[in-house]
PDB file of N, CA and C in Angstrom:
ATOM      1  N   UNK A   1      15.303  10.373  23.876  1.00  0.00           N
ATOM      2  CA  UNK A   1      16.590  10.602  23.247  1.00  0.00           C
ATOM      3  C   UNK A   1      16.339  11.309  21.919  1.00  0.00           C
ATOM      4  N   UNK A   2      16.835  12.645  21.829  1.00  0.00           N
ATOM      5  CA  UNK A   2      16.556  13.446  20.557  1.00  0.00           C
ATOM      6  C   UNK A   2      17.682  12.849  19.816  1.00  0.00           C
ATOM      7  N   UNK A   3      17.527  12.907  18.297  1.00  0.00           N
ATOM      8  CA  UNK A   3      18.122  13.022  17.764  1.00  0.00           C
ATOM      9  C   UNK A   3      18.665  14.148  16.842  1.00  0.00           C
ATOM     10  N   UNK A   4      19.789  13.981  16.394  1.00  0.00           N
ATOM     11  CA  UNK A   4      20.433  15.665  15.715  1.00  0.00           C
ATOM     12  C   UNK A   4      19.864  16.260  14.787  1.00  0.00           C
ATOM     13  N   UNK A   5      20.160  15.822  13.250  1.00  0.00           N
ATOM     14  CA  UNK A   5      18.850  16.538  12.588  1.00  0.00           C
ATOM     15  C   UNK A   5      17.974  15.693  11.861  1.00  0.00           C
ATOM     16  N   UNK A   6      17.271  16.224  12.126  1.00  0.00           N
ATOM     17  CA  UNK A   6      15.855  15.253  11.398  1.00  0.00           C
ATOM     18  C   UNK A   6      14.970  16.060  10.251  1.00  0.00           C
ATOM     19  N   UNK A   7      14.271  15.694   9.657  1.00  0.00           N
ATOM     20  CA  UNK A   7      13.975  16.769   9.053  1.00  0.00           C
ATOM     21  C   UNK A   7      12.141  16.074   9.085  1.00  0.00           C
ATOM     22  N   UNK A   8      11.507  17.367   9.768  1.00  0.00           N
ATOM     23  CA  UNK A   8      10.337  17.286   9.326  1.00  0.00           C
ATOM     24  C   UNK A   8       9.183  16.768   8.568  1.00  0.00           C
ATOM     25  N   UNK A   9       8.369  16.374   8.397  1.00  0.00           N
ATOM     26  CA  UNK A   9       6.946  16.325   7.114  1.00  0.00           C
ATOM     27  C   UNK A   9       5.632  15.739   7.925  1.00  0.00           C
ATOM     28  N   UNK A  10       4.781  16.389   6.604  1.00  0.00           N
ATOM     29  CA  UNK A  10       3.289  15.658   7.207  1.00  0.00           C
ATOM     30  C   UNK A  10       3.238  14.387   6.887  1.00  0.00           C
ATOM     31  N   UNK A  11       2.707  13.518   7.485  1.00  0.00           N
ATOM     32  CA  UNK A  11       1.981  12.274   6.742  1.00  0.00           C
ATOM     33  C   UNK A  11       0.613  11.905   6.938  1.00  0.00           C
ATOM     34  N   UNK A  12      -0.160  11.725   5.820  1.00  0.00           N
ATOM     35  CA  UNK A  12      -1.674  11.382   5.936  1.00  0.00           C
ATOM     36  C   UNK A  12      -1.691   9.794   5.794  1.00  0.00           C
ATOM     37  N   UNK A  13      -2.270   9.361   6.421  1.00  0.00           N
ATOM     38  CA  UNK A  13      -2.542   7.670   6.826  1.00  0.00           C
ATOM     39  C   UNK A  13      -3.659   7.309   6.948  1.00  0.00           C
ATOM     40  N   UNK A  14      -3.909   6.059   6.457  1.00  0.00           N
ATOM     41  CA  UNK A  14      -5.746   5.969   7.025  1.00  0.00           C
ATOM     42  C   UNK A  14      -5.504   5.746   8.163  1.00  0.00           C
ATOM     43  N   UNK A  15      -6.723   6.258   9.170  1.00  0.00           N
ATOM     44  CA  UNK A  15      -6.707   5.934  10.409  1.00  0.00           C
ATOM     45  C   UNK A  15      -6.802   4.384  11.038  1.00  0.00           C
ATOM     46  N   UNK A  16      -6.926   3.879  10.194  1.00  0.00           N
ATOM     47  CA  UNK A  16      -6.642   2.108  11.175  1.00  0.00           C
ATOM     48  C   UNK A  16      -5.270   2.119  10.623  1.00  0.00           C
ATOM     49  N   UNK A  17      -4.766   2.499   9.743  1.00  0.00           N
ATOM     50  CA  UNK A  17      -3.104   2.217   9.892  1.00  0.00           C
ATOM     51  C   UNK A  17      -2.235   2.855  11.044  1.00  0.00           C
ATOM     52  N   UNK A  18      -2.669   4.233  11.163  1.00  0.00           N
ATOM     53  CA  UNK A  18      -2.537   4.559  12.103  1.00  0.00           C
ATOM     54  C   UNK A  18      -2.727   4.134  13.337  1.00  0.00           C
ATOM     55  N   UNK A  19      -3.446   4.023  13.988  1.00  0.00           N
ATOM     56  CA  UNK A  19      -4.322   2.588  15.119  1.00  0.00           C
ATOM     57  C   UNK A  19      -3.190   1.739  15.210  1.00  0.00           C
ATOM     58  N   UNK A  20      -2.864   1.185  14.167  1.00  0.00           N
ATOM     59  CA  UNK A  20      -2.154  -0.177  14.114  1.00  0.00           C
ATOM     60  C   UNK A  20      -0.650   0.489  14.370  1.00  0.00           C
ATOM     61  N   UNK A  21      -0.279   0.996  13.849  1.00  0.00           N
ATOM     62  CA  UNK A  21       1.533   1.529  14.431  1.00  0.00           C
ATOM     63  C   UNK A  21       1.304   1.841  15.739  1.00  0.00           C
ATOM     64  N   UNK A  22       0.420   2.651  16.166  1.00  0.00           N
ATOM     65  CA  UNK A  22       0.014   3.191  17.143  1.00  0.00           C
ATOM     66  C   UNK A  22       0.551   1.971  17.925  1.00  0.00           C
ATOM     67  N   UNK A  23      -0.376   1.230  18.561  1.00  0.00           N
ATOM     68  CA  UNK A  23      -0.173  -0.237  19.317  1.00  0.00           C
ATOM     69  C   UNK A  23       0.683  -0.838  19.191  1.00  0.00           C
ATOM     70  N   UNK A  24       0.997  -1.038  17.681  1.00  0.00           N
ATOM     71  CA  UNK A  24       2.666  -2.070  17.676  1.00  0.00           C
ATOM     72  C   UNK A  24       3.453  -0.880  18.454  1.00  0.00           C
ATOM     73  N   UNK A  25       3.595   0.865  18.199  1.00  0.00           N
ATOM     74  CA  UNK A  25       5.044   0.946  18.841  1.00  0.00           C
ATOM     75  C   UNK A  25       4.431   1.336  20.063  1.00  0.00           C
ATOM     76  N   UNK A  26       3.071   0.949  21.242  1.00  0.00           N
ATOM     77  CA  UNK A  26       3.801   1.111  22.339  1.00  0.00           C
ATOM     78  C   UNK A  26       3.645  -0.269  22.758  1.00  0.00           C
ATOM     79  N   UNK A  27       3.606  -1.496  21.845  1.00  0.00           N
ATOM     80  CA  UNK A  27       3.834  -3.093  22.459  1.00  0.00           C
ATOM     81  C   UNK A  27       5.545  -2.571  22.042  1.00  0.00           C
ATOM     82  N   UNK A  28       6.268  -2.303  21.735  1.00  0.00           N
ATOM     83  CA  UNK A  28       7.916  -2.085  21.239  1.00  0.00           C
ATOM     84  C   UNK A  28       8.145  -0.838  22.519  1.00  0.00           C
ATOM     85  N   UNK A  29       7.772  -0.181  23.131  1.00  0.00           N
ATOM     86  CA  UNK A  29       7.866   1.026  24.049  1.00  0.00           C
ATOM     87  C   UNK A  29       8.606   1.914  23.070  1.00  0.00           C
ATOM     88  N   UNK A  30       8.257   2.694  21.711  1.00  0.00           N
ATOM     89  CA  UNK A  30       8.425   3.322  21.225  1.00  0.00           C
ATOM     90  C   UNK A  30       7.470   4.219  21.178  1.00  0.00           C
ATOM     91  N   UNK A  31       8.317   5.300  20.294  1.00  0.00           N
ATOM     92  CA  UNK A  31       7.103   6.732  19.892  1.00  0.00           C
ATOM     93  C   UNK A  31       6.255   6.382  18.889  1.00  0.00           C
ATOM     94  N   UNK A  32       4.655   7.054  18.178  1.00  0.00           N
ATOM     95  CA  UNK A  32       4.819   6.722  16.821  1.00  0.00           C
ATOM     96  C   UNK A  32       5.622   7.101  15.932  1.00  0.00           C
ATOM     97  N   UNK A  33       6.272   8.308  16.206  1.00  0.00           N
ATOM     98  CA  UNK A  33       7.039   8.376  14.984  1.00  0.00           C
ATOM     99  C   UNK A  33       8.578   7.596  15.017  1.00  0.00           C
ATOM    100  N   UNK A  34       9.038   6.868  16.203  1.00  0.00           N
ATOM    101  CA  UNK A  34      10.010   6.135  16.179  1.00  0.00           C
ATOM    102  C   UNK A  34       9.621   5.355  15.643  1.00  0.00           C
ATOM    103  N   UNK A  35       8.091   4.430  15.798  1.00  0.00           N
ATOM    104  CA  UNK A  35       7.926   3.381  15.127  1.00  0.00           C
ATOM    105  C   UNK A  35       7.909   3.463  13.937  1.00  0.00           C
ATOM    106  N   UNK A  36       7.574   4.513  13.646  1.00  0.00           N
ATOM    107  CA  UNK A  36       7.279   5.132  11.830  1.00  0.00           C
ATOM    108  C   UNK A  36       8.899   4.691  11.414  1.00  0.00           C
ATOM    109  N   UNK A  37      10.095   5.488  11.158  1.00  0.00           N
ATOM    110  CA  UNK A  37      11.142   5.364  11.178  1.00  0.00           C
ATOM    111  C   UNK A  37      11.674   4.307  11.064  1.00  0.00           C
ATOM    112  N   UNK A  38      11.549   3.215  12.415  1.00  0.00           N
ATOM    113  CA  UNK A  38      12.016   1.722  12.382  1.00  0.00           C
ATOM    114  C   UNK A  38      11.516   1.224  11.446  1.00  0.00           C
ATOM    115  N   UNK A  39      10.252   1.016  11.274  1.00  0.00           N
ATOM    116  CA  UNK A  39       9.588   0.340   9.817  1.00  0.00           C
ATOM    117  C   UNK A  39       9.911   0.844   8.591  1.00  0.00           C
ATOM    118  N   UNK A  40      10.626   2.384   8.773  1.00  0.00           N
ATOM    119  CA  UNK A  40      11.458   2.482   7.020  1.00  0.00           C
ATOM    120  C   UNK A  40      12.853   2.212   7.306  1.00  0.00           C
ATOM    121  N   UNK A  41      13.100   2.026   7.926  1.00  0.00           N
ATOM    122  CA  UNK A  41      14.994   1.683   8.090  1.00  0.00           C
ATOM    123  C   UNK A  41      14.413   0.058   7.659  1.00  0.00           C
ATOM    124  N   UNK A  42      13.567  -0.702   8.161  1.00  0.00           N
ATOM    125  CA  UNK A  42      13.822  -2.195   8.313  1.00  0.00           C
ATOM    126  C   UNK A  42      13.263  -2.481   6.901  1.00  0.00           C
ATOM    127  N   UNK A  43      12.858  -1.547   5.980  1.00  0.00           N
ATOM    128  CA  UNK A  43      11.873  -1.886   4.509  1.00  0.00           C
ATOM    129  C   UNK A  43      13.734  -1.469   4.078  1.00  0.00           C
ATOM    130  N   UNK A  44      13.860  -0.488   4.520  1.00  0.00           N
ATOM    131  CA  UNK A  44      15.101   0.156   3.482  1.00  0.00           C
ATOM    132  C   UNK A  44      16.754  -1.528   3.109  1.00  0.00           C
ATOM    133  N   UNK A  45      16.608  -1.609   4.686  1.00  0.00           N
ATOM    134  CA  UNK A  45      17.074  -2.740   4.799  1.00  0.00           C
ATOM    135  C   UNK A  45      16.619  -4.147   4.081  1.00  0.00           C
ATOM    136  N   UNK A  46      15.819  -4.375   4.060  1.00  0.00           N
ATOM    137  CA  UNK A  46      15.026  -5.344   3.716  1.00  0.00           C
ATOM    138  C   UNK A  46      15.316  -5.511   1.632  1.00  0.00           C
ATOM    139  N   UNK A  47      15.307  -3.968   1.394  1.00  0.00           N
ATOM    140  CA  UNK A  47      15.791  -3.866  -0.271  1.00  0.00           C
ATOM    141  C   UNK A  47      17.079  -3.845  -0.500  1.00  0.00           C
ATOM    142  N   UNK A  48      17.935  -3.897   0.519  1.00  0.00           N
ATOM    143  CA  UNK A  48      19.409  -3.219   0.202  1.00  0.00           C
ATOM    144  C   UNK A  48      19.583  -2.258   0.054  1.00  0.00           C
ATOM    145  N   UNK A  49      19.145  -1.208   0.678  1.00  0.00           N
ATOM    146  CA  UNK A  49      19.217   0.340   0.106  1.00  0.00           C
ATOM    147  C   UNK A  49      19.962   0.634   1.524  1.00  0.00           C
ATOM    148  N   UNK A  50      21.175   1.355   1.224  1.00  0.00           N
ATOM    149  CA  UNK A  50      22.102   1.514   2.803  1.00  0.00           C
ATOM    150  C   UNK A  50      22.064   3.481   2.732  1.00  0.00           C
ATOM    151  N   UNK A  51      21.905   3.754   3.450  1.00  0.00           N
ATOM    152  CA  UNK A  51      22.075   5.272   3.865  1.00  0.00           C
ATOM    153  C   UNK A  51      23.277   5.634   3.629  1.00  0.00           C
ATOM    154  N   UNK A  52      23.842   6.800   3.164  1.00  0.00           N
ATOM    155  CA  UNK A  52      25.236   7.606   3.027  1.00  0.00           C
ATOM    156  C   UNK A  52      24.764   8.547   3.014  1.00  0.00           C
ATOM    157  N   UNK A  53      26.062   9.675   3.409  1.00  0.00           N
ATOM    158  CA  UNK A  53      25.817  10.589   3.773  1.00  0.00           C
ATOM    159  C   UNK A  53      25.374  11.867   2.563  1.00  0.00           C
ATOM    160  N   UNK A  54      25.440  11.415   1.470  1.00  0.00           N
ATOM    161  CA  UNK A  54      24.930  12.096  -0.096  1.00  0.00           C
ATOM    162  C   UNK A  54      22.976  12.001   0.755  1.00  0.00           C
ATOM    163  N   UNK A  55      22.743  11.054   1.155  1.00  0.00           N
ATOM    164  CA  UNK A  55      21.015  11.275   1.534  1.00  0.00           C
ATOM    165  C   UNK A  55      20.725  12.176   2.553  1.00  0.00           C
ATOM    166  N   UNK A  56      22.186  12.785   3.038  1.00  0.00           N
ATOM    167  CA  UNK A  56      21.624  13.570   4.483  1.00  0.00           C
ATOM    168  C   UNK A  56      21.613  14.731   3.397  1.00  0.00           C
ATOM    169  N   UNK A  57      22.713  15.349   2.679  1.00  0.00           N
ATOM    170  CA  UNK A  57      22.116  16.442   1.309  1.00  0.00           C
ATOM    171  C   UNK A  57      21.815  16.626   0.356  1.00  0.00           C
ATOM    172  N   UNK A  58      20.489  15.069   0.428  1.00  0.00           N
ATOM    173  CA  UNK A  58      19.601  15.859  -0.571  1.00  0.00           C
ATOM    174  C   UNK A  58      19.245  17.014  -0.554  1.00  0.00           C
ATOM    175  N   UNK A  59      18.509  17.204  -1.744  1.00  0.00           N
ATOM    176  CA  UNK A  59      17.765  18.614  -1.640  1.00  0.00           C
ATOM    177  C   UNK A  59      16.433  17.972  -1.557  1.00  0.00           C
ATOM    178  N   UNK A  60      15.889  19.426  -0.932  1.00  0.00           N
ATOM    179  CA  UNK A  60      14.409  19.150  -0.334  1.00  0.00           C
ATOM    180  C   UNK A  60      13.446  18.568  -1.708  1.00  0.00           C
ATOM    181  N   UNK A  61      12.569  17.956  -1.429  1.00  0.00           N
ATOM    182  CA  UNK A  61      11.867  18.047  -2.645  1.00  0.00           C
ATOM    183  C   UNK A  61      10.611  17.950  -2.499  1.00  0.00           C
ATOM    184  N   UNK A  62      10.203  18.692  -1.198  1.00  0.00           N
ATOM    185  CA  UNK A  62       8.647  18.732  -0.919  1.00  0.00           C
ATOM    186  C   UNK A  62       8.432  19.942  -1.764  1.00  0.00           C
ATOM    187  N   UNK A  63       6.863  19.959  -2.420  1.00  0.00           N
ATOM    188  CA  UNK A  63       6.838  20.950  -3.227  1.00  0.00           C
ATOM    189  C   UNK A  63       5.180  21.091  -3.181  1.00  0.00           C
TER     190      UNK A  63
END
């Protein structure tokens, strides 16, 4: 299931962290990068920080 827009980036990880999402998302039958995602929605959640739509236009700020 794609989703609409997403926006891109690299991420560098140590490789046993990697390893480790790896396995948790296919014990969850997820992607890694779905699993990536779920684990920042559930941190974002976890602080009270709620998404609106001002975060879909930010501006970029990879630099």
């Amino acid at each position: 299931m794609a989703k609409k827009d997403v926006k891109p980036f690299l991420l560098r990880l140590d490789p046993r962290v990697h390893a480790a999402v790896q396995r948790w998302a296919e014990e969850d039958l997820r992607s890694l990068n779905g699993q990536i995602e779920f684990i920042l929605r559930q941190a974002l959640v976890k602080r009270g920080v709620k998404l609106t739509d001002a975060d879909e236009k930010a501006p970029d700020t990879d630099t």
